[in-house]
PDB file of N, CA and C in Angstrom:
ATOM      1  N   UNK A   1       0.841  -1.185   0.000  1.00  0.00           N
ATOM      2  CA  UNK A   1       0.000   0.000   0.000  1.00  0.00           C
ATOM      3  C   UNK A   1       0.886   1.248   0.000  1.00  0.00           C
ATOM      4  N   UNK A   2       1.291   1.732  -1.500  1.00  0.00           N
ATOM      5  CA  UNK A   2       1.919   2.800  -1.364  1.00  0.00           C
ATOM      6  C   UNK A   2       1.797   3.321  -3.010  1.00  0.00           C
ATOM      7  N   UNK A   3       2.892   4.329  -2.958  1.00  0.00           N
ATOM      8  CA  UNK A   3       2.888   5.076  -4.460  1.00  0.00           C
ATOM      9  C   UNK A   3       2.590   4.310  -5.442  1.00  0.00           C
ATOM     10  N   UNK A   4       2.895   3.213  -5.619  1.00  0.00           N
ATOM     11  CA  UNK A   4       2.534   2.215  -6.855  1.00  0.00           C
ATOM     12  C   UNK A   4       1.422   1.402  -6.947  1.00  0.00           C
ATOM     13  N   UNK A   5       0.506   1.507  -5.650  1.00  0.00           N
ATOM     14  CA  UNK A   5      -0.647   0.851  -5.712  1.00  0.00           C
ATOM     15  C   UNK A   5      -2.070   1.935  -6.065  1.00  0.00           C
ATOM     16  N   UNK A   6      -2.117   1.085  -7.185  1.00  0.00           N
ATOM     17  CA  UNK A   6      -3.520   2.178  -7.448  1.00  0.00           C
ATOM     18  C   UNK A   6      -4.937   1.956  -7.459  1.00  0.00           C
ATOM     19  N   UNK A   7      -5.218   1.127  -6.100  1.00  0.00           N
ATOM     20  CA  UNK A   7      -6.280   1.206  -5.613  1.00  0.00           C
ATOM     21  C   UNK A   7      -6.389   2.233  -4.568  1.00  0.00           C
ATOM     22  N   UNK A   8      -5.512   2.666  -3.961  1.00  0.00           N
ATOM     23  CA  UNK A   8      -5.256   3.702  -2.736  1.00  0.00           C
ATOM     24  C   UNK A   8      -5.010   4.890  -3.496  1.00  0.00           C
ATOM     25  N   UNK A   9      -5.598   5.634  -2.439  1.00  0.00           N
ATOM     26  CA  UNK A   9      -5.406   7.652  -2.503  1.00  0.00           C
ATOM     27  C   UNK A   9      -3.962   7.570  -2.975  1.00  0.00           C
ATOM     28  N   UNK A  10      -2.894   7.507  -2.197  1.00  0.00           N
ATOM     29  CA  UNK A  10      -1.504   7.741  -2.121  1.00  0.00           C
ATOM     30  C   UNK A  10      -1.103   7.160  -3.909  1.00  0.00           C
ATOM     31  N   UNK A  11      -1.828   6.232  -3.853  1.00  0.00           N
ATOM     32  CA  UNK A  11      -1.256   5.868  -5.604  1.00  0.00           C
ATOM     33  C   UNK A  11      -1.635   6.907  -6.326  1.00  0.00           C
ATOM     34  N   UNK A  12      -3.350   6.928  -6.157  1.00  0.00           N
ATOM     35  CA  UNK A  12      -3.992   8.003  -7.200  1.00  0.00           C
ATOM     36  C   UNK A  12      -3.334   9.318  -7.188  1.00  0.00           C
ATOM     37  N   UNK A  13      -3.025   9.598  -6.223  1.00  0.00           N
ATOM     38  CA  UNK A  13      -2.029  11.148  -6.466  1.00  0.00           C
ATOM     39  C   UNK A  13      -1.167  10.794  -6.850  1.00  0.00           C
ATOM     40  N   UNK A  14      -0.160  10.239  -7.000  1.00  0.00           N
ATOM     41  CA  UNK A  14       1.157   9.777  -7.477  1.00  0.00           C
ATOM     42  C   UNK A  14       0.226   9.731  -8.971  1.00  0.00           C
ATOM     43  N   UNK A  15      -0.152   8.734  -9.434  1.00  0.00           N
ATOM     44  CA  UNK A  15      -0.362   8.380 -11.065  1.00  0.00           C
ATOM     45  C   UNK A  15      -1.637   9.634 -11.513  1.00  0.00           C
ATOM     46  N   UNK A  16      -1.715  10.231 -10.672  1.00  0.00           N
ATOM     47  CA  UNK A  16      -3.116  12.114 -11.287  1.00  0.00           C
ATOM     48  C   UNK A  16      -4.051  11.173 -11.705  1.00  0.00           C
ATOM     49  N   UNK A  17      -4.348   9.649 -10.977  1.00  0.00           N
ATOM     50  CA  UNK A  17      -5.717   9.901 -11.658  1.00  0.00           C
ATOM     51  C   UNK A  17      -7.157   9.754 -10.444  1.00  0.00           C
ATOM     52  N   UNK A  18      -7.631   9.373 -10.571  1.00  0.00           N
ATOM     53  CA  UNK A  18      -9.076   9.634  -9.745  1.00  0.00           C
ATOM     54  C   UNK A  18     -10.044   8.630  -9.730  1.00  0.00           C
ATOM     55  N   UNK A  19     -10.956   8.317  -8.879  1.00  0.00           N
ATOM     56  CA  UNK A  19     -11.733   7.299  -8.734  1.00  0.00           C
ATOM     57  C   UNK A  19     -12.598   7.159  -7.554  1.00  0.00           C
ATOM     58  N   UNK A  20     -12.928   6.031  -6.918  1.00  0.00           N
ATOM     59  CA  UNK A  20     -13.623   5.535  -5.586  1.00  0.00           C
ATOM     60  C   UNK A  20     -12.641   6.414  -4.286  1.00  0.00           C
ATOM     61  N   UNK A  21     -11.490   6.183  -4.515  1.00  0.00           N
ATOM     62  CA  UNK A  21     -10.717   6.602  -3.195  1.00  0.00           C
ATOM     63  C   UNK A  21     -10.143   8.322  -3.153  1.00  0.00           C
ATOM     64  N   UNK A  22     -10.067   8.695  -4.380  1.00  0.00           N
ATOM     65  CA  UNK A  22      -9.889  10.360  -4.479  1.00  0.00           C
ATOM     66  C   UNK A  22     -10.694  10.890  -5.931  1.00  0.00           C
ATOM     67  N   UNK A  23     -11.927  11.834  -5.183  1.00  0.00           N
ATOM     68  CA  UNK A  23     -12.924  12.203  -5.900  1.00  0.00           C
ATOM     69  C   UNK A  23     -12.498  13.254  -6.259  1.00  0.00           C
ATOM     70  N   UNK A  24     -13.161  13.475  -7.384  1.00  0.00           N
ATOM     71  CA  UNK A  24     -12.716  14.970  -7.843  1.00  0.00           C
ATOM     72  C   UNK A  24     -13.469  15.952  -7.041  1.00  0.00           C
ATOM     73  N   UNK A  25     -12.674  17.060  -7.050  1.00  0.00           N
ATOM     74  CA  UNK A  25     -13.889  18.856  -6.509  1.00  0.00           C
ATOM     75  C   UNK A  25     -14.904  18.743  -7.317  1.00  0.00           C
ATOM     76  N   UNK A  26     -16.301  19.202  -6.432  1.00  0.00           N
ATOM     77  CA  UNK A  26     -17.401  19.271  -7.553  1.00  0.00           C
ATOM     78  C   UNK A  26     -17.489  20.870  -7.866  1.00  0.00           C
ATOM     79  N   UNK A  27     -17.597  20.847  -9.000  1.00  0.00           N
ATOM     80  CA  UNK A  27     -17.592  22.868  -9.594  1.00  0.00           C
ATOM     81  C   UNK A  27     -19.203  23.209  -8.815  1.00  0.00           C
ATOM     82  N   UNK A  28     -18.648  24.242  -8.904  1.00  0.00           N
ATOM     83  CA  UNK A  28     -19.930  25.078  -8.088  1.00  0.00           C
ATOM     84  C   UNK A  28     -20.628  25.243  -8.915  1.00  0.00           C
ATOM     85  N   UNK A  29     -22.072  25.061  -8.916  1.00  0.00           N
ATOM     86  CA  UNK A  29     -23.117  24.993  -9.465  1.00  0.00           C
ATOM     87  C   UNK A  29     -23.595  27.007  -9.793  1.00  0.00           C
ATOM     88  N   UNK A  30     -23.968  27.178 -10.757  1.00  0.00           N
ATOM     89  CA  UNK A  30     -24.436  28.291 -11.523  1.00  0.00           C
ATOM     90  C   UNK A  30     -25.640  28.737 -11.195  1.00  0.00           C
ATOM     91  N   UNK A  31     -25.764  29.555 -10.515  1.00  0.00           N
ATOM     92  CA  UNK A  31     -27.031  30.177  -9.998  1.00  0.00           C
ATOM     93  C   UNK A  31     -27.831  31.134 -11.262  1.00  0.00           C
ATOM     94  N   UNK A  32     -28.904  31.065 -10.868  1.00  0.00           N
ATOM     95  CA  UNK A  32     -29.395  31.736 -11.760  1.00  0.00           C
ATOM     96  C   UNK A  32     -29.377  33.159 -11.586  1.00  0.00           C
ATOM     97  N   UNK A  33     -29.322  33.657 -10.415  1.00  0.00           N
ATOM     98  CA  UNK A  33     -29.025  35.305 -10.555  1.00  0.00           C
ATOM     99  C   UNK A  33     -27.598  35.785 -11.263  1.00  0.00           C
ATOM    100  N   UNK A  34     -26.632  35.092 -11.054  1.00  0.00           N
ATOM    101  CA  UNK A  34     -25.400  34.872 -11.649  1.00  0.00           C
ATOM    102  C   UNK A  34     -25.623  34.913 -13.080  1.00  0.00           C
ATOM    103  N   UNK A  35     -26.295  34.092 -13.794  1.00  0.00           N
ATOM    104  CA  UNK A  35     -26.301  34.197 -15.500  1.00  0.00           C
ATOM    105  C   UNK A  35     -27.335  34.983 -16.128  1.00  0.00           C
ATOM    106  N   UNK A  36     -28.023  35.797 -14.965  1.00  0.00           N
ATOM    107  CA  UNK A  36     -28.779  36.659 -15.384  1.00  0.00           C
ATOM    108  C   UNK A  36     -27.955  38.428 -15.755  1.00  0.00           C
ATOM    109  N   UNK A  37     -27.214  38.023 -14.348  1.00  0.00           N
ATOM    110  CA  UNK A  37     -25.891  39.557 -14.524  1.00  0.00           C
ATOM    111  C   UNK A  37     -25.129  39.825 -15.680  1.00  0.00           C
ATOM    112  N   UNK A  38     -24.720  38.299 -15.732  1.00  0.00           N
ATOM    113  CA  UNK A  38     -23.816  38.240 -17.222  1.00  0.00           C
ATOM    114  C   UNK A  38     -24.387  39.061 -18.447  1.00  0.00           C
ATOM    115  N   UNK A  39     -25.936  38.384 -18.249  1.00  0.00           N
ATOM    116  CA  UNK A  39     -26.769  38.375 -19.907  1.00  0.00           C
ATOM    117  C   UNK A  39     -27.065  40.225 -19.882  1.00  0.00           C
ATOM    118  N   UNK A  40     -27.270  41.152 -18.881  1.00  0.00           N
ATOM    119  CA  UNK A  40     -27.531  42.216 -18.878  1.00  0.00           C
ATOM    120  C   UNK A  40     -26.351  42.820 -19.344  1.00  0.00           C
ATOM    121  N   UNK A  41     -24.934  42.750 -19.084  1.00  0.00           N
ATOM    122  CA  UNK A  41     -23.837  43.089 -19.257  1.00  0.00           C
ATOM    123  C   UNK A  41     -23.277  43.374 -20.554  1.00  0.00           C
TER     124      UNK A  41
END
């Protein structure tokens, strides 16, 4: 269980990739008063 195992976090950061054990950030969701400012602009 270390850098080379890529079922574990510690692998997935080592090899950048992502899955069950390191989730990606979820993007912040777009409000609608937000794309209303834009569209006036």
């Amino acid at each position: 269980m270390g850098k080379g195992d890529k079922k574990s976090k510690r692998g997935k950061i080592n090899n950048g990739s992502y899955g069950k054990r390191r989730l990606r950030k979820a993007s912040k969701p777009v409000t609608a008063s937000a794309s209303e400012e834009k569209a006036k602009s």
